[in-house]
C-alpha atoms as a PDB file:
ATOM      1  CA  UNK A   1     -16.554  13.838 -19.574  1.00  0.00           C
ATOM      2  CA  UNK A   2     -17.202  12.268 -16.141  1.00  0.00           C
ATOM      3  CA  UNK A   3     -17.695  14.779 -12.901  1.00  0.00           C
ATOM      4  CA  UNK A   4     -16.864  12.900  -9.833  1.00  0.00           C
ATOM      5  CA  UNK A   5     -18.113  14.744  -5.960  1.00  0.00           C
ATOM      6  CA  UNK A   6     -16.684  13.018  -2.679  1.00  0.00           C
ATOM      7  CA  UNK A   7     -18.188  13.208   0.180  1.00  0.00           C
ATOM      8  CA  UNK A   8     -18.484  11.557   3.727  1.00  0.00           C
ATOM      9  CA  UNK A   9     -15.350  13.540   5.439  1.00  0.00           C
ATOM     10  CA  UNK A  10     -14.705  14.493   8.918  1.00  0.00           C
ATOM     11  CA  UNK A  11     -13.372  14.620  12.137  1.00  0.00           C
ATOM     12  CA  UNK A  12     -13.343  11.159  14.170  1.00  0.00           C
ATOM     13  CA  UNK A  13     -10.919   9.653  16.864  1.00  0.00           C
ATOM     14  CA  UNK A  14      -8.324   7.133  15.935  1.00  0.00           C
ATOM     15  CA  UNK A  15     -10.210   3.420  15.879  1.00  0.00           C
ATOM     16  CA  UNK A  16     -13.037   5.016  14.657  1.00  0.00           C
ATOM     17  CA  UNK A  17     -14.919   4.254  11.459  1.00  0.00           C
ATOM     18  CA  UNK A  18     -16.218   6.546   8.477  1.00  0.00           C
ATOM     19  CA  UNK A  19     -17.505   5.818   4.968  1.00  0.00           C
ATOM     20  CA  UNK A  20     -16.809   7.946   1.966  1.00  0.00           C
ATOM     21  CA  UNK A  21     -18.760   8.645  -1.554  1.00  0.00           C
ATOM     22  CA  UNK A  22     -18.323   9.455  -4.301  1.00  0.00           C
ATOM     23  CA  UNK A  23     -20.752  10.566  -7.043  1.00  0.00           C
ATOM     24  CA  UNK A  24     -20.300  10.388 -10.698  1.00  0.00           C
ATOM     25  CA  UNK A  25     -22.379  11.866 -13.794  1.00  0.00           C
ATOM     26  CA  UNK A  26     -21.627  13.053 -17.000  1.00  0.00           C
ATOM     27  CA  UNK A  27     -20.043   9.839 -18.321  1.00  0.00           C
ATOM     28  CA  UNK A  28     -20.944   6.049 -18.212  1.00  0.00           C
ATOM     29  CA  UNK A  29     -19.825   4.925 -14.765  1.00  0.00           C
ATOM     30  CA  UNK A  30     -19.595   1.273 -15.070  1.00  0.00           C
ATOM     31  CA  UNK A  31     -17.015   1.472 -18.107  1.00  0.00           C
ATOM     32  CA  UNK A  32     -14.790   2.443 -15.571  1.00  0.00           C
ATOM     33  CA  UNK A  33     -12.896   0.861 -13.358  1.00  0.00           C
ATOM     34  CA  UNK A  34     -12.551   3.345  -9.964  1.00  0.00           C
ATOM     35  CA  UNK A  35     -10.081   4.261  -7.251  1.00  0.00           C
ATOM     36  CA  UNK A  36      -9.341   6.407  -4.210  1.00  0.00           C
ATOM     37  CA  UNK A  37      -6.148   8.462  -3.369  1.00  0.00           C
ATOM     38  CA  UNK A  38      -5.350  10.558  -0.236  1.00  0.00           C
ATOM     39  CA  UNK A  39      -2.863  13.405   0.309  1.00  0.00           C
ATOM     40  CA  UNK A  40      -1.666  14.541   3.753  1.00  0.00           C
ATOM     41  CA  UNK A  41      -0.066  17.839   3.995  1.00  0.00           C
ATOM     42  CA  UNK A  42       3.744  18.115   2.783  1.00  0.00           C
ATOM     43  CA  UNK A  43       3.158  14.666   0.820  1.00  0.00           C
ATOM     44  CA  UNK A  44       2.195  13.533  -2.396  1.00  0.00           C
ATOM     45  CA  UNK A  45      -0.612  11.979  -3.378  1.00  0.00           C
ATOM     46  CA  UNK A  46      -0.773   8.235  -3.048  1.00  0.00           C
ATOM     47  CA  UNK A  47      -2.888   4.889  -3.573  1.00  0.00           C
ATOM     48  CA  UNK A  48      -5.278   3.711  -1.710  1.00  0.00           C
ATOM     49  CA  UNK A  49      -7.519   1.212  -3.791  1.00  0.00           C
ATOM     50  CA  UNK A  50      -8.774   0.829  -6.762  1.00  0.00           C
ATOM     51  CA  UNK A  51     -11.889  -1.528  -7.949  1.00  0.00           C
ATOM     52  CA  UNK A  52     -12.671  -3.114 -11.299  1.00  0.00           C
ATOM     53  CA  UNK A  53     -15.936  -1.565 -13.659  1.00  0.00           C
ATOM     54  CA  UNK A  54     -17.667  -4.705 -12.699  1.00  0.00           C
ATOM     55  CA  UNK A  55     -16.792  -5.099  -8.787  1.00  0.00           C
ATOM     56  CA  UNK A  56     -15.106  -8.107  -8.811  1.00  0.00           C
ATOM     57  CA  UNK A  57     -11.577  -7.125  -8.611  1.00  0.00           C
ATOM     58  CA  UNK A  58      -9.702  -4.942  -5.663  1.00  0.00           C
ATOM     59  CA  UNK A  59      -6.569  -3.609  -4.885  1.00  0.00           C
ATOM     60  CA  UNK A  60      -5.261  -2.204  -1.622  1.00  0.00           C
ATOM     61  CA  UNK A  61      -2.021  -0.224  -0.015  1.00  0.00           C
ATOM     62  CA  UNK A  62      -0.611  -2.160   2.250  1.00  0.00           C
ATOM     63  CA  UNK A  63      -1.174   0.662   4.629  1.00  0.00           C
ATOM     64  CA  UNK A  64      -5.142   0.627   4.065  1.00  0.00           C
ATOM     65  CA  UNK A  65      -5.285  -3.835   3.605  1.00  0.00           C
ATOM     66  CA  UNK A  66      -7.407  -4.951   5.873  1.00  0.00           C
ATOM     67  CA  UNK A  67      -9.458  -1.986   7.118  1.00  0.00           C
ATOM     68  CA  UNK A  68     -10.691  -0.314   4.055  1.00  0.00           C
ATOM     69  CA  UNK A  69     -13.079  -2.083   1.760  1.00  0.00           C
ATOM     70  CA  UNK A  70     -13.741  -0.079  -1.643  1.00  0.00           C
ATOM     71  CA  UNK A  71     -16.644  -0.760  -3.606  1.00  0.00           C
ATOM     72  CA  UNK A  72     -19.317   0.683  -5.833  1.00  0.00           C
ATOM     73  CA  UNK A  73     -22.993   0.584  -6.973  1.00  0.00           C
ATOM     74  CA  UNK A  74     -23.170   0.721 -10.529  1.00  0.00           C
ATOM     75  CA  UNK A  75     -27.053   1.409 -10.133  1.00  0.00           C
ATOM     76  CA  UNK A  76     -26.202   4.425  -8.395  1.00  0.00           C
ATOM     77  CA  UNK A  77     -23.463   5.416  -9.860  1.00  0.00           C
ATOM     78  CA  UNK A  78     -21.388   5.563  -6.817  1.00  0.00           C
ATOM     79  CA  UNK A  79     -18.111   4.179  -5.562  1.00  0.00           C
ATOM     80  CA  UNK A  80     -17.563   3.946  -1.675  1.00  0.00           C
ATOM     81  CA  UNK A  81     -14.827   3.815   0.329  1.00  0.00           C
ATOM     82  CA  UNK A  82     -15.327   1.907   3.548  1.00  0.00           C
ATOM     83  CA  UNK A  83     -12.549   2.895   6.532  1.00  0.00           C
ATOM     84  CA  UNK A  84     -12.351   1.169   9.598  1.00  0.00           C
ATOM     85  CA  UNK A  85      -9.371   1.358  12.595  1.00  0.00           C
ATOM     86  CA  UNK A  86      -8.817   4.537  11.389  1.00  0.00           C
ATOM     87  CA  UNK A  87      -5.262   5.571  12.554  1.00  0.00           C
ATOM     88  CA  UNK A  88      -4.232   9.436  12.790  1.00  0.00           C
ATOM     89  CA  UNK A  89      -1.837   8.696   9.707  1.00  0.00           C
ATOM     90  CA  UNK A  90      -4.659   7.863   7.817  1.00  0.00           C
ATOM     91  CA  UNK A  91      -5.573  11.961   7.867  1.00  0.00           C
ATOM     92  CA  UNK A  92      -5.678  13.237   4.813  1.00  0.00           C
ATOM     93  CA  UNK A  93      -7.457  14.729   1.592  1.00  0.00           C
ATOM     94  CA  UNK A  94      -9.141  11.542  -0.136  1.00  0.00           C
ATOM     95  CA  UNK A  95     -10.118  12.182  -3.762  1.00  0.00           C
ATOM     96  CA  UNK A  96     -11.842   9.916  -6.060  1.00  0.00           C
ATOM     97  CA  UNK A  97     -10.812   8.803  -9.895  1.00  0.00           C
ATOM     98  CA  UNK A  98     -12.109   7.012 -13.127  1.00  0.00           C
ATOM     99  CA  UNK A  99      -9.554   5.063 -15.293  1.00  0.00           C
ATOM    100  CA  UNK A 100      -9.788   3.546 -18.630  1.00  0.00           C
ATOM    101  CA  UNK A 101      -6.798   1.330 -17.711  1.00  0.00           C
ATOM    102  CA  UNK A 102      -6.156  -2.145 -16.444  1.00  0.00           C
ATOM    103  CA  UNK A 103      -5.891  -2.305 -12.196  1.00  0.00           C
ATOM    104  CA  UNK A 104      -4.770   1.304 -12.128  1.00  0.00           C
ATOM    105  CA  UNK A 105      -2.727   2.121  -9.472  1.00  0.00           C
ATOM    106  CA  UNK A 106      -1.063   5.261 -10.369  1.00  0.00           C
ATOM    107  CA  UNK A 107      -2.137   9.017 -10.517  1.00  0.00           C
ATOM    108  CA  UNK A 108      -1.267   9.007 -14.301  1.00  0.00           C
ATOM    109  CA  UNK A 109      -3.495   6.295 -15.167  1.00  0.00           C
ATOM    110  CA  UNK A 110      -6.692   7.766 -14.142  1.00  0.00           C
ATOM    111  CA  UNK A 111      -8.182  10.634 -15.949  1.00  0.00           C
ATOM    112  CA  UNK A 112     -11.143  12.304 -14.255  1.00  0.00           C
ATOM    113  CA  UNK A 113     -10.507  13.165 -10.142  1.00  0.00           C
ATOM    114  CA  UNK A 114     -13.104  15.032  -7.413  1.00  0.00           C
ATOM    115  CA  UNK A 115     -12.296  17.929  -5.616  1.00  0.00           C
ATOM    116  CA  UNK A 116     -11.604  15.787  -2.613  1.00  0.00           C
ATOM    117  CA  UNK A 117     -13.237  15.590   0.999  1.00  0.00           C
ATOM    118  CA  UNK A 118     -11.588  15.808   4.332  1.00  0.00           C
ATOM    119  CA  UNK A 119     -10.681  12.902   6.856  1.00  0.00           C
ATOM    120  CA  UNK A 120      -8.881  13.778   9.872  1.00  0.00           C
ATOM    121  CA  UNK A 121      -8.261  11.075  12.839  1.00  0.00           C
ATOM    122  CA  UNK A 122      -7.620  12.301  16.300  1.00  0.00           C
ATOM    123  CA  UNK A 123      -5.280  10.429  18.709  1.00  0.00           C
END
């Protein structure tokens, strides 16, 4: 069992950078690879990026390439989610996961999520 806490959320204006966290325990962290989601209101959940147990491989939206950067600290057992040029489409609900599978990139393929944090972008 893995227990995965977000956090870094909040309120900025569109251009505008944040970075997100997200915690794990419970499980061993590096024998997974990681990604982030985000859900806007009235929409489903979607992709944003995933990264490999060892760092070396990414995967981005097209809507994120570019100005996110996902990584992690295995030694800390913490993945981060770097967002720059933040656009007001970019508000949403981001939530964490841990997969067991190969460049997962859909919500089925990951099997422990966060509660989620909050990231709104002003205009």
């Amino acid at each position: 069992q893995v227990q995965l806490v977000e956090s870094g959320g909040g309120l900025v204006q569109a251009g505008g950078s944040l970075r997100l966290s997200c915690a794990a325990s419970g499980g061993t962290f590096r024998r997974y690879d990681m990604g982030w989601f985000r859900q806007a209101p009235g929409k489903e959940r979607e992709f944003v990026a995933t990264i490999s147990w060892s760092g070396g491989s990414t995967y981005y939206a097209d809507s994120v390439k570019g100005r996110f950067t996902v990584s992690r600290d295995n030694s800390k057992n913490t993945l981060y989610l770097q967002m720059n040029s933040l656009k007001p489409e970019d508000t949403a609900v981001y939530y964490c996961a841990a997969s067991s599978a190969a460049r997962p990139t859909m919500t089925y393929e990951y099997d422990y999520w966060g509660q989620g944090t909050q990231v709104t972008v002003s205009s």
